[in-house]
Protein backbone atom coordinates (compact mmCIF):
# COMPACT_ATOMS: atom_id res chain seq x y z
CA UNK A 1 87.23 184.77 118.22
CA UNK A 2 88.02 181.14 118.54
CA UNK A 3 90.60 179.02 117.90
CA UNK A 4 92.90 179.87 114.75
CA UNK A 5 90.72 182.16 113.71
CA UNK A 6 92.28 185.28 112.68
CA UNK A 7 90.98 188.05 110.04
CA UNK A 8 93.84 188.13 108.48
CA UNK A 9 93.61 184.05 107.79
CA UNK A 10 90.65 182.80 105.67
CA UNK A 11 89.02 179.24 106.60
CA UNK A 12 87.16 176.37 105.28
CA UNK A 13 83.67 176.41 106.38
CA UNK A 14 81.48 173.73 106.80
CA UNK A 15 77.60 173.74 106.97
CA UNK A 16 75.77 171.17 109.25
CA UNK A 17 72.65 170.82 108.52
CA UNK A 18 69.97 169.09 110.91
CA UNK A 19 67.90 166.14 110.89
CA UNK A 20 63.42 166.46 110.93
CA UNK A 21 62.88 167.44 113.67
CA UNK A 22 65.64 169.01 114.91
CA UNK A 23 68.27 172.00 115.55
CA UNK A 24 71.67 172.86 114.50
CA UNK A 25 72.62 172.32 118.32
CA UNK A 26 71.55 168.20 117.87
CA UNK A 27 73.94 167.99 114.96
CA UNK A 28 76.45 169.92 116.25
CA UNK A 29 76.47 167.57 119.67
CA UNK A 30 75.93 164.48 117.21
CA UNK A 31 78.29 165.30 114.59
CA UNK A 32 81.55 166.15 117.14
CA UNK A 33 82.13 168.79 113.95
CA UNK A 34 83.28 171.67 116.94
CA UNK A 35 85.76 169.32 118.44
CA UNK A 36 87.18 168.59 114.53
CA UNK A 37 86.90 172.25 113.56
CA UNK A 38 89.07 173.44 116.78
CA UNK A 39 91.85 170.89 115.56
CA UNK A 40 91.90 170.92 111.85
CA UNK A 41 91.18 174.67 112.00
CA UNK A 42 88.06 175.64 110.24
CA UNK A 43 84.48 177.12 111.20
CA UNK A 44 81.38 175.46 111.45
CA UNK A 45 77.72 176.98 111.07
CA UNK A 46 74.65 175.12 112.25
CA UNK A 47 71.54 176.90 110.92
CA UNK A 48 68.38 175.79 112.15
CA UNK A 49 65.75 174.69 109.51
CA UNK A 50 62.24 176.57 110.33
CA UNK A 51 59.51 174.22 112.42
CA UNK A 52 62.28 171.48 113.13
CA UNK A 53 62.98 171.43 109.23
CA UNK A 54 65.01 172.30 105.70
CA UNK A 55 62.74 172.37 102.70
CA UNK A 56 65.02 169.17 101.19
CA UNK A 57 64.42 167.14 98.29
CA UNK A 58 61.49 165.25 99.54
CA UNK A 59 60.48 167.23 102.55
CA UNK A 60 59.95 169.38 105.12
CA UNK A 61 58.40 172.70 104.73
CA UNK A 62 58.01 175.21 101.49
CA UNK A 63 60.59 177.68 103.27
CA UNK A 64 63.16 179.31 100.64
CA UNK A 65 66.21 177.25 102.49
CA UNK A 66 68.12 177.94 99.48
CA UNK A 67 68.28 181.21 99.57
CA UNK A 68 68.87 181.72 103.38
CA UNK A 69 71.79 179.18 102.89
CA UNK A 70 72.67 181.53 99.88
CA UNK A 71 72.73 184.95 102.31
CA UNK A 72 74.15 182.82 105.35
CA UNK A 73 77.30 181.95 103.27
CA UNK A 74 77.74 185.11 102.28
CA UNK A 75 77.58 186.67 105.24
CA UNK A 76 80.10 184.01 106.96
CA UNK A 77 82.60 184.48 103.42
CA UNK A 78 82.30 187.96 104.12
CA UNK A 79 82.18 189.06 107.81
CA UNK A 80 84.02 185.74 109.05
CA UNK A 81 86.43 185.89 106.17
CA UNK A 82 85.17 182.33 105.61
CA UNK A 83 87.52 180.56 102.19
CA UNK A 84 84.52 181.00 99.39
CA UNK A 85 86.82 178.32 97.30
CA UNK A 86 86.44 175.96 100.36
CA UNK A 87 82.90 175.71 101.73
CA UNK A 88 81.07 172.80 102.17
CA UNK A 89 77.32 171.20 103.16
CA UNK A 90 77.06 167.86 105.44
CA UNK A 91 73.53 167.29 107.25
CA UNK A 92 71.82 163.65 108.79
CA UNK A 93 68.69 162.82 107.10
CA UNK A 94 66.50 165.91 106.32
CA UNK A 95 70.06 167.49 106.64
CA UNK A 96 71.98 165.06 104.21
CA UNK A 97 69.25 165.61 101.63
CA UNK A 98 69.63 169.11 102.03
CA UNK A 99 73.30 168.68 101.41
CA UNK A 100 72.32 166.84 98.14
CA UNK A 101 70.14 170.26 97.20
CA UNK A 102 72.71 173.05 98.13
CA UNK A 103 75.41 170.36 95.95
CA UNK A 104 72.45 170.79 93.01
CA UNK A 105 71.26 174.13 93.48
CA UNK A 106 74.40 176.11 94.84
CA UNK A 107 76.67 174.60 92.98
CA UNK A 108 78.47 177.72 92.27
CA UNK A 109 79.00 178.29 96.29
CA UNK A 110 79.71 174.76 97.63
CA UNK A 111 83.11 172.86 96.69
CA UNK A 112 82.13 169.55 97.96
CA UNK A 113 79.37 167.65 100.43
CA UNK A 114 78.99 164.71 102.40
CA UNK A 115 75.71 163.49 103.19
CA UNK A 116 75.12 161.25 106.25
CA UNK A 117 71.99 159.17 106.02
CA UNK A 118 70.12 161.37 103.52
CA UNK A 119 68.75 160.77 99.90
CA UNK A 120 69.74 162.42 96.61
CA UNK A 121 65.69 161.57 96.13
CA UNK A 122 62.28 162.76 95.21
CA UNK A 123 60.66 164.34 92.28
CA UNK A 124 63.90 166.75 91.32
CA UNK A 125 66.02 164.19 91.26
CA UNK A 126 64.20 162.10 89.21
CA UNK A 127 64.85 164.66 86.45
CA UNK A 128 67.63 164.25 84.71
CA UNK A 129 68.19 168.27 84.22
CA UNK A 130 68.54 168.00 87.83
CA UNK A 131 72.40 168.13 88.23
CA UNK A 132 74.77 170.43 89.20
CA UNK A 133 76.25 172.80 86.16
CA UNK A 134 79.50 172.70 87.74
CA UNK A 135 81.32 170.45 89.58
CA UNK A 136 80.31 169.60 93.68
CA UNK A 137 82.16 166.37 94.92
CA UNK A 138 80.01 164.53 97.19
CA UNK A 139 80.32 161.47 99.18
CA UNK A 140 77.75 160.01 101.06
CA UNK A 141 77.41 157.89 104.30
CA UNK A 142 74.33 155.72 104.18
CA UNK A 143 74.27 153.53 107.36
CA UNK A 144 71.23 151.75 108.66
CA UNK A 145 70.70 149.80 112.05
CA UNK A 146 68.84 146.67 112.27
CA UNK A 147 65.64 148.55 112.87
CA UNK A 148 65.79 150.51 109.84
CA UNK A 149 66.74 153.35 111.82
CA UNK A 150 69.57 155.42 110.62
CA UNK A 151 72.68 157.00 112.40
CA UNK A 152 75.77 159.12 112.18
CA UNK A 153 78.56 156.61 112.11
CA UNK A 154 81.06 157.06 114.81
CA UNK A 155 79.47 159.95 116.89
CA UNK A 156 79.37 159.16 120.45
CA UNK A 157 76.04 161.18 121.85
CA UNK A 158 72.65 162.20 120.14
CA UNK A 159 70.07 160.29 119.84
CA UNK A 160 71.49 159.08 116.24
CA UNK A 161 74.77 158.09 117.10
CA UNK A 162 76.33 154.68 116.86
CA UNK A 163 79.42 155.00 118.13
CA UNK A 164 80.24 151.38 117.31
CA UNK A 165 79.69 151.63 113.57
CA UNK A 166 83.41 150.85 112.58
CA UNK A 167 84.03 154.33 111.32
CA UNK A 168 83.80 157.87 111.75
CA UNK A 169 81.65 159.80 109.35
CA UNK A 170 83.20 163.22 111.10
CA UNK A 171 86.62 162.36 110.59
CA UNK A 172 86.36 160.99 106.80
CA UNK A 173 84.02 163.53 105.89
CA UNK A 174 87.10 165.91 106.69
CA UNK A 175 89.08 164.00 105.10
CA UNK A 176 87.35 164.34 102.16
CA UNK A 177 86.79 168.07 102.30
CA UNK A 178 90.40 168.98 102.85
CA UNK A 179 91.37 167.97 99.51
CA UNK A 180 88.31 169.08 97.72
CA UNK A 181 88.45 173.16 97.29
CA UNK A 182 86.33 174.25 94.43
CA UNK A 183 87.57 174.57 90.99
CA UNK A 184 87.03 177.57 89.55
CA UNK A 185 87.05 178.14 85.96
């Protein structure tokens, strides 16, 4: 057990997904999402996309990402007593487009996401079929340095964090999940 979580008490969960290449353990350090989770009071899962990758909107691997994300939740609404009305996606780059899909595509599971430097792009998108058919609210953080590299505003170690962007994506991103639960009809 950790922090304020009890299994009597059922919390908001939040899936990080990773940039290409990568591991949940980069976004986890990146994103500061443990250090947010242990004070607003909510779990965090980090899944790690197969060779370095989720199988996103315009990349990285043919794996069915959707349906392990599918399982995973389950398994975390049901064993962790995870909130099904209030779980979310958030991911950098490969990751944030992957939030965009599981916002699509798992509409029915996800309340809300908040992509950080990723792309509701690619051939899907360019469909117009390709929506949600109920409602996901979804912010996104799109922040590019003068390289045309992009970061994780406001994290403070990684290898994408600028922790002198002017704003925390972490800490609005939770803002913005707290007062987005999914509406069921």
């Amino acid at each position: 057990m950790f922090p304020g979580c009890t299994p009597s008490k059922s919390l908001p969960l939040v899936v990080a997904m990773h940039m290409f290449p990568g591991t949940g353990t980069a976004v986890a350090e990146l994103s500061g999402l443990n250090k947010k989770a242990d004070a607003k009071n909510f779990l965090v899962a980090y899944p790690d996309g197969f060779s370095g990758g989720c199988n996103a909107l315009t990349c990285c691997g043919a794996e069915d990402d959707i349906g392990f994300l599918k399982t995973m939740v389950g398994r975390l609404t049901t064993t962790w007593k995870a909130d099904p009305s209030r779980v979310y996606a958030t991911g950098i780059s490969n990751g944030g487009d992957m939030s965009f899909k599981v916002g699509v595509e798992l509409h029915d599971l996800f309340a809300a996401v908040a992509s950080v430097s990723g792309a509701f792009a690619g051939p899907a998108p360019a469909t117009p079929s390709y929506a949600p058919k109920s409602p996901v609210s979804m912010v996104t953080f799109i922040y590019r340095l003068p390289d045309m590299g992009h970061s994780w505003p406001g994290a403070s170690s990684g290898a994408m964090a600028d922790p002198e962007a002017g704003l925390n994506a972490t800490d609005l991103m939770w803002d913005f999940f707290s007062v987005h639960p999914k509406k069921r009809a």
